[in-house]
PDB file of N, CA and C in Angstrom:
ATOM      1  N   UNK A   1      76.283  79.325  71.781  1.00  0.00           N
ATOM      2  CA  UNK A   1      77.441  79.637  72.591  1.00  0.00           C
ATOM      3  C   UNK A   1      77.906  78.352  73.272  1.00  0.00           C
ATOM      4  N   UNK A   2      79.395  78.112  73.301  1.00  0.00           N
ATOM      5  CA  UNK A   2      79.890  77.023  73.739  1.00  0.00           C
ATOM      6  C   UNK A   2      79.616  77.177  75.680  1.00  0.00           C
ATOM      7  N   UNK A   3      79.335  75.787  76.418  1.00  0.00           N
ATOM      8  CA  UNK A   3      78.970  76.422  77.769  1.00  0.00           C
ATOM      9  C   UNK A   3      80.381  76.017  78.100  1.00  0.00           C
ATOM     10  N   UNK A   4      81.319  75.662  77.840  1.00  0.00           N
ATOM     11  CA  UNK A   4      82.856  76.357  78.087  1.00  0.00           C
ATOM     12  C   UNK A   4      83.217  77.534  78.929  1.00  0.00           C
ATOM     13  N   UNK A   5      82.549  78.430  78.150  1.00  0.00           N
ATOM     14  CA  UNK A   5      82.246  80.037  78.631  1.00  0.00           C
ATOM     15  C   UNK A   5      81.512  80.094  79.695  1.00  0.00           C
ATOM     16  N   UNK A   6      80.590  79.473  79.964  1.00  0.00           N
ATOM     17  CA  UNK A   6      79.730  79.498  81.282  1.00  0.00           C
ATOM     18  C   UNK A   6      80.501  79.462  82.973  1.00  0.00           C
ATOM     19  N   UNK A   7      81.939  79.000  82.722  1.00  0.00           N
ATOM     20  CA  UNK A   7      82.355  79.037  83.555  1.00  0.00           C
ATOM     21  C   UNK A   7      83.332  80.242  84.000  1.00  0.00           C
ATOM     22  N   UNK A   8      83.186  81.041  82.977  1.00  0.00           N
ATOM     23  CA  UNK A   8      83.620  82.546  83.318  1.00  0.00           C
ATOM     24  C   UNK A   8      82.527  83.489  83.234  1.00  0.00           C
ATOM     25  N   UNK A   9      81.215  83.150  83.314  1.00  0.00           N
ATOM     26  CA  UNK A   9      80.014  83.932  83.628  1.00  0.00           C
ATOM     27  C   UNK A   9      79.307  84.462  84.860  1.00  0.00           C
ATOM     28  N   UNK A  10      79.186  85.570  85.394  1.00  0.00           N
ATOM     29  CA  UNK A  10      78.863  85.974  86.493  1.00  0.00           C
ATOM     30  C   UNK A  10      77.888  85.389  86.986  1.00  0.00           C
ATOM     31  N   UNK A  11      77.455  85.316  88.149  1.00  0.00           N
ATOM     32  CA  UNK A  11      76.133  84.932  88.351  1.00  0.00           C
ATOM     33  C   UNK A  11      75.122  86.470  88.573  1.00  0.00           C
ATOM     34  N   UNK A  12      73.940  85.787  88.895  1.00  0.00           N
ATOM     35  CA  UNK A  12      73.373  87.001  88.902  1.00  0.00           C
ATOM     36  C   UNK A  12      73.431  87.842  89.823  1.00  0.00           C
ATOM     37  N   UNK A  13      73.626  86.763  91.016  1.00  0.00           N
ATOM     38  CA  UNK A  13      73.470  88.078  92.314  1.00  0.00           C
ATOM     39  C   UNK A  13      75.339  88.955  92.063  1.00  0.00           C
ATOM     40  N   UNK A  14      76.083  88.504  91.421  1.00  0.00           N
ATOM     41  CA  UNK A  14      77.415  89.354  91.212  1.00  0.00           C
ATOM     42  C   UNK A  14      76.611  90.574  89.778  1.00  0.00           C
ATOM     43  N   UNK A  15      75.595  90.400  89.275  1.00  0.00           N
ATOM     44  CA  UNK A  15      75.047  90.789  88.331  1.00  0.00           C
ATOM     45  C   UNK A  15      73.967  91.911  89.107  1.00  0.00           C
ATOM     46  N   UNK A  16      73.554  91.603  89.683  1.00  0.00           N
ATOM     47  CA  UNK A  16      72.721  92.592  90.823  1.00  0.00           C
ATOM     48  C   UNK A  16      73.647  93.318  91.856  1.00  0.00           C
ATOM     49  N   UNK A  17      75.094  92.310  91.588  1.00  0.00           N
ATOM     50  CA  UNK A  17      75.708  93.858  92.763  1.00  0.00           C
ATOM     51  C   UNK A  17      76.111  94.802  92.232  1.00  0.00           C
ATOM     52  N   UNK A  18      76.959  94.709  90.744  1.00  0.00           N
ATOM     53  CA  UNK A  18      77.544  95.359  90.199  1.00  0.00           C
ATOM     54  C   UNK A  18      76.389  96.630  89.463  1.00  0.00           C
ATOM     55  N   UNK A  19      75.456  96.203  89.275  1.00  0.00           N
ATOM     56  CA  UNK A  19      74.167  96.905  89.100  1.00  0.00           C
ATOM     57  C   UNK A  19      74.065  98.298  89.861  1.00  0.00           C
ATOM     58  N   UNK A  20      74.145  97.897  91.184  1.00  0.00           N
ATOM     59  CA  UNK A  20      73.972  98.811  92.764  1.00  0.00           C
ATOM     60  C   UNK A  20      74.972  99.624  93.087  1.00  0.00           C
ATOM     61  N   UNK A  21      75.682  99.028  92.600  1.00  0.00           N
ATOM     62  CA  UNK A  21      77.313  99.675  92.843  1.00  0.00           C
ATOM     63  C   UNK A  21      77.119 100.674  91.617  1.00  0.00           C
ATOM     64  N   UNK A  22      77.026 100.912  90.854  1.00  0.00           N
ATOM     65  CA  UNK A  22      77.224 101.581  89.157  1.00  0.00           C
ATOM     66  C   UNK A  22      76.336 102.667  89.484  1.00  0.00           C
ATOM     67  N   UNK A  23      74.999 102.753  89.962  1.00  0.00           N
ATOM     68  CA  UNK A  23      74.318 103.115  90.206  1.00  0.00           C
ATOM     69  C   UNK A  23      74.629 104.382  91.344  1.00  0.00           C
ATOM     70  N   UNK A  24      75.119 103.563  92.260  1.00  0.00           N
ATOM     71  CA  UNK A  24      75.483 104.380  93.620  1.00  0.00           C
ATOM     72  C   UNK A  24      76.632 105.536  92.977  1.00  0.00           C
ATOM     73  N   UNK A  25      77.405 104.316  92.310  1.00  0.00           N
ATOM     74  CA  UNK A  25      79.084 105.213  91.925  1.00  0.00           C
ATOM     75  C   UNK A  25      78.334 106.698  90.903  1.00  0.00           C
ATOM     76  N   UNK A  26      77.431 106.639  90.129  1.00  0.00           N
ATOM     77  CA  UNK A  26      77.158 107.632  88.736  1.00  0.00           C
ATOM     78  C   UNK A  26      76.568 108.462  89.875  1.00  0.00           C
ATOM     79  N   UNK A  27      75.845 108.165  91.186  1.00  0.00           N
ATOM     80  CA  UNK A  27      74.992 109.480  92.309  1.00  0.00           C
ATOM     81  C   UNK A  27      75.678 110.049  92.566  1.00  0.00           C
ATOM     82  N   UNK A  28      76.652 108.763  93.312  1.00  0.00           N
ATOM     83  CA  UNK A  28      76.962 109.479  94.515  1.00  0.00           C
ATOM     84  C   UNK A  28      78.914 110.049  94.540  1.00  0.00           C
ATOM     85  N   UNK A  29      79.541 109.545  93.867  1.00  0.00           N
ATOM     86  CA  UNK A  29      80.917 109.418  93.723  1.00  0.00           C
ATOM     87  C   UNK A  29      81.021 110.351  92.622  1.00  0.00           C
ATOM     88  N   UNK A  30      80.867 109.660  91.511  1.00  0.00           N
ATOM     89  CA  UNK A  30      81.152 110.916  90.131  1.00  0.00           C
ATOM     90  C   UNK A  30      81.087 112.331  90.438  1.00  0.00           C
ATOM     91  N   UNK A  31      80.223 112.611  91.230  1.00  0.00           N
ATOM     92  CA  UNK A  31      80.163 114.230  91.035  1.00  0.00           C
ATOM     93  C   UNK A  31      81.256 114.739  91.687  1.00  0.00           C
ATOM     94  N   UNK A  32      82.216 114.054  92.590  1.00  0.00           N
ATOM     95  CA  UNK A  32      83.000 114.406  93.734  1.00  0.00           C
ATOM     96  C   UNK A  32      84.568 113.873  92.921  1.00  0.00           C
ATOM     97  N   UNK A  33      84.489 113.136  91.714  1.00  0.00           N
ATOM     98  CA  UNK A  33      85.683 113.100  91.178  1.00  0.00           C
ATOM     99  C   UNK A  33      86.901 113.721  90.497  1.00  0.00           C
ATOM    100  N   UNK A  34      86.013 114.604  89.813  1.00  0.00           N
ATOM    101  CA  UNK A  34      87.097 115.682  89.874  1.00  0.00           C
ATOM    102  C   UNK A  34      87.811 116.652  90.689  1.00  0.00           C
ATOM    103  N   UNK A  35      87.007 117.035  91.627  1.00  0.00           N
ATOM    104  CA  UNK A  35      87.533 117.533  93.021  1.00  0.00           C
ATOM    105  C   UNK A  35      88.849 116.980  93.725  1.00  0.00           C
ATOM    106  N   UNK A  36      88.199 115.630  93.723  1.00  0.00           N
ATOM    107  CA  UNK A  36      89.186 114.870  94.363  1.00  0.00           C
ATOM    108  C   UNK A  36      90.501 114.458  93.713  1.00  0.00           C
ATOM    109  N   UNK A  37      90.797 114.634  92.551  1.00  0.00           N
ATOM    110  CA  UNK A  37      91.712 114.135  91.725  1.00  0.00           C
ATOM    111  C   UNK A  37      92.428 115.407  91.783  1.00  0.00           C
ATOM    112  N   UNK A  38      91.852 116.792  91.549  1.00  0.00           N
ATOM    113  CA  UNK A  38      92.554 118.121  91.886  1.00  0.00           C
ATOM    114  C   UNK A  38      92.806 117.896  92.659  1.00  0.00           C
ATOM    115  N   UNK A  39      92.396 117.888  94.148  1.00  0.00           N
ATOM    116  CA  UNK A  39      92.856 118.329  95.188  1.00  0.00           C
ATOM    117  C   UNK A  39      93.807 116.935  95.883  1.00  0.00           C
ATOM    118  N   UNK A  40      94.062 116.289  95.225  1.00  0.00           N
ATOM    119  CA  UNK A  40      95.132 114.889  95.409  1.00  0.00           C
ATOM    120  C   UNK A  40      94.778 114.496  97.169  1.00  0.00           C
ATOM    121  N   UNK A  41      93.300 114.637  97.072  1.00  0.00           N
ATOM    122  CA  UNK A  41      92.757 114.262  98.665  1.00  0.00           C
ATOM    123  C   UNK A  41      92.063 112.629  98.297  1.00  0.00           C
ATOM    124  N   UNK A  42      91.691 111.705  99.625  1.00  0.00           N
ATOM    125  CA  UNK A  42      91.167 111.111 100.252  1.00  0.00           C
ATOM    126  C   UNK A  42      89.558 111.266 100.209  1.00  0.00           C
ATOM    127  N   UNK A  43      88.949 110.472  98.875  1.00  0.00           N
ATOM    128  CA  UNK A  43      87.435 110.470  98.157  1.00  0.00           C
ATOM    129  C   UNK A  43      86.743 110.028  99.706  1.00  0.00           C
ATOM    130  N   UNK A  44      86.655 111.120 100.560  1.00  0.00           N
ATOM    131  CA  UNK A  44      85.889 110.654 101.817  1.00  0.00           C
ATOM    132  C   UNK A  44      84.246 110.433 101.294  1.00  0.00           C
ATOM    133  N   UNK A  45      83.875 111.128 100.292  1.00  0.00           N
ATOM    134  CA  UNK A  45      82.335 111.267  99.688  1.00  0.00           C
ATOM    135  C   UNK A  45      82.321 109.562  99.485  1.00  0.00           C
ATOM    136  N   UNK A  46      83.186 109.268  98.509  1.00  0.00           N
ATOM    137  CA  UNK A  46      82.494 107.788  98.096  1.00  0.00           C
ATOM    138  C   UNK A  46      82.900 106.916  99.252  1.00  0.00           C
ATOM    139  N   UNK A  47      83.616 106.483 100.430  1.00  0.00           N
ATOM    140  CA  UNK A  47      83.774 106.216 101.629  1.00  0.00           C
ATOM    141  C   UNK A  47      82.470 105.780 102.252  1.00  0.00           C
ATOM    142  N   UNK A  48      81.826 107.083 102.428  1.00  0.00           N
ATOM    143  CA  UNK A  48      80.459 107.569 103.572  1.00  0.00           C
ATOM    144  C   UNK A  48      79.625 106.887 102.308  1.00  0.00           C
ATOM    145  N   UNK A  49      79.438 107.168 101.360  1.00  0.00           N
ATOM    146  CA  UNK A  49      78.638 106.105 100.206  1.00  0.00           C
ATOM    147  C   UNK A  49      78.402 105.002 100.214  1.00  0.00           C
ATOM    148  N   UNK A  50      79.576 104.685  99.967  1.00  0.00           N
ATOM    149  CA  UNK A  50      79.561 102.884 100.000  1.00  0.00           C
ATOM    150  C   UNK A  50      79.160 102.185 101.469  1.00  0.00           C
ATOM    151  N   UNK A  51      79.788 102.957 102.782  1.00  0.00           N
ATOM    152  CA  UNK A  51      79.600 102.698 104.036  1.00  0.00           C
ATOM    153  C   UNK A  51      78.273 102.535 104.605  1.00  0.00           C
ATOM    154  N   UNK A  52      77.544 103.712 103.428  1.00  0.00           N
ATOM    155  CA  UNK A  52      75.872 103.823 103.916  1.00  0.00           C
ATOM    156  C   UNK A  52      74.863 102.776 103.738  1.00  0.00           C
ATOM    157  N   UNK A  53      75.480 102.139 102.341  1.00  0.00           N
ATOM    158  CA  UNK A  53      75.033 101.323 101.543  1.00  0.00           C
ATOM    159  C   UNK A  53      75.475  99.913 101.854  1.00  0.00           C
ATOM    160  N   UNK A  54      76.165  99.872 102.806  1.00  0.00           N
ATOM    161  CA  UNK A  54      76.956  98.306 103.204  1.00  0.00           C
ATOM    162  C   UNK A  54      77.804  97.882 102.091  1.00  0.00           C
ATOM    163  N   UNK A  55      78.400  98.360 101.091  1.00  0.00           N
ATOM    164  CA  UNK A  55      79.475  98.122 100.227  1.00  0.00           C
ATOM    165  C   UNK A  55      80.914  98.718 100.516  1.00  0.00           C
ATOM    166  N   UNK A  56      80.865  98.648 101.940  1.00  0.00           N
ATOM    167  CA  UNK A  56      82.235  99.015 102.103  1.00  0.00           C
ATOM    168  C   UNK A  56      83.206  97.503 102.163  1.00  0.00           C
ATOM    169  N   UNK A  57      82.820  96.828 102.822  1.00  0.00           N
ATOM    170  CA  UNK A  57      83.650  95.859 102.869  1.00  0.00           C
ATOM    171  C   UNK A  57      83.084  94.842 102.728  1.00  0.00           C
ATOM    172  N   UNK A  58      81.902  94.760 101.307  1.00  0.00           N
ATOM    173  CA  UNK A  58      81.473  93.315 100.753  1.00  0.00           C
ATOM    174  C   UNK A  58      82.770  91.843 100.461  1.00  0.00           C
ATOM    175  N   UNK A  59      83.590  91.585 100.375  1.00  0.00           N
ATOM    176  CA  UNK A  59      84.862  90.857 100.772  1.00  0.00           C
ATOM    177  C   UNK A  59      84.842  90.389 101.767  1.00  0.00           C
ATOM    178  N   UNK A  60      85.015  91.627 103.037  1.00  0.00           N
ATOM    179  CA  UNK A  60      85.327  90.804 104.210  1.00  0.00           C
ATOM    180  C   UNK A  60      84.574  89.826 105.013  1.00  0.00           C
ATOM    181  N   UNK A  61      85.018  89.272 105.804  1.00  0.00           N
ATOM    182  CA  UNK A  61      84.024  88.231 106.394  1.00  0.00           C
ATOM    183  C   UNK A  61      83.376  88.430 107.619  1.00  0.00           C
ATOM    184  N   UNK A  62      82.574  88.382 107.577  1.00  0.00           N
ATOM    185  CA  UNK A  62      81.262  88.840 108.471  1.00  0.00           C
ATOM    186  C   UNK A  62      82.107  88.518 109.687  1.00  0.00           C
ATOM    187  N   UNK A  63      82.591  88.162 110.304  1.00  0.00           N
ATOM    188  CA  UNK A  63      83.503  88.405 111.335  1.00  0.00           C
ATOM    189  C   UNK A  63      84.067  89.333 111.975  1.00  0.00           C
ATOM    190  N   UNK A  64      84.447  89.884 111.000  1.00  0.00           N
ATOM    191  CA  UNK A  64      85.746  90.915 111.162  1.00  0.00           C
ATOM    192  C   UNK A  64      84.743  92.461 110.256  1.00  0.00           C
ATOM    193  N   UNK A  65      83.292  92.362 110.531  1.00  0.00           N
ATOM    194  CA  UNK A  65      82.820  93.305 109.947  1.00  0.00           C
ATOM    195  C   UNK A  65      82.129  93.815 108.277  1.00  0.00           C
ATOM    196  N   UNK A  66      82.320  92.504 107.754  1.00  0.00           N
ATOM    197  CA  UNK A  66      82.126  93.138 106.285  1.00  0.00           C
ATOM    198  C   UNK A  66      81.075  92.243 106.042  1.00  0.00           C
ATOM    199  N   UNK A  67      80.931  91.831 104.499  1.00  0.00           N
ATOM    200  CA  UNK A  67      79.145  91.088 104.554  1.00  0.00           C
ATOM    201  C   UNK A  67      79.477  89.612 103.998  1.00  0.00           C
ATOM    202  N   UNK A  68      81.019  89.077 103.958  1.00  0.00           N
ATOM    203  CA  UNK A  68      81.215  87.672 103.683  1.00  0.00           C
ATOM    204  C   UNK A  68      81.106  87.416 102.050  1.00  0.00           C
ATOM    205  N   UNK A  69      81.203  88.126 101.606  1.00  0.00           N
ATOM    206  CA  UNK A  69      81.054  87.962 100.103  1.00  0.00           C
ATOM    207  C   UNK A  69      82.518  87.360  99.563  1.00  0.00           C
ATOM    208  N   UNK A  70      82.422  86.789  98.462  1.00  0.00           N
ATOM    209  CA  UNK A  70      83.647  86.876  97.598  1.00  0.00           C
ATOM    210  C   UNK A  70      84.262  87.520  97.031  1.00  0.00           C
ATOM    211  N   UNK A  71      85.605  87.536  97.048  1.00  0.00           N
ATOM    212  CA  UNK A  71      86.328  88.022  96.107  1.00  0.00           C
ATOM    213  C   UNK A  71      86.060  88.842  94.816  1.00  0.00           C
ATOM    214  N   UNK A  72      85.213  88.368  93.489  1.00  0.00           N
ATOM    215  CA  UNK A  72      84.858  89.075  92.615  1.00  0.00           C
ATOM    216  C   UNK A  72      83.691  89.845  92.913  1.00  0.00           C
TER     217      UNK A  72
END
């Protein structure tokens, strides 16, 4: 493989989040998706999920509340 490509390669800890997240989303969210898509409501289930789990506002900057992460 050309390492060209290496520079559009995740690292791991983006490889370990997306992991946690997939995980959480197939528990805890999926089961509440069709509900929510009927009832054209506000997925408060995956909200309180992600919130529990500190993936609510991995982005923001620890400042202003979230865990300082990047963008992707």
């Amino acid at each position: 493989m050309s390492q060209d490509f290496d520079l559009y390669r995740t690292s791991e800890e983006h490889d370990m989040l997306r992991e946690s997240v997939r995980s959480l989303a197939e528990a805890k969210i999926a089961p509440f998706a069709a509900e929510v898509d009927e009832e054209g409501r506000f997925p408060q289930e995956a909200r309180d999920a992600l919130t529990l789990n500190d993936l609510h506002a991995v982005h923001v900057p620890e400042a202003y509340g979230g865990a300082g992460a990047d963008a992707l």
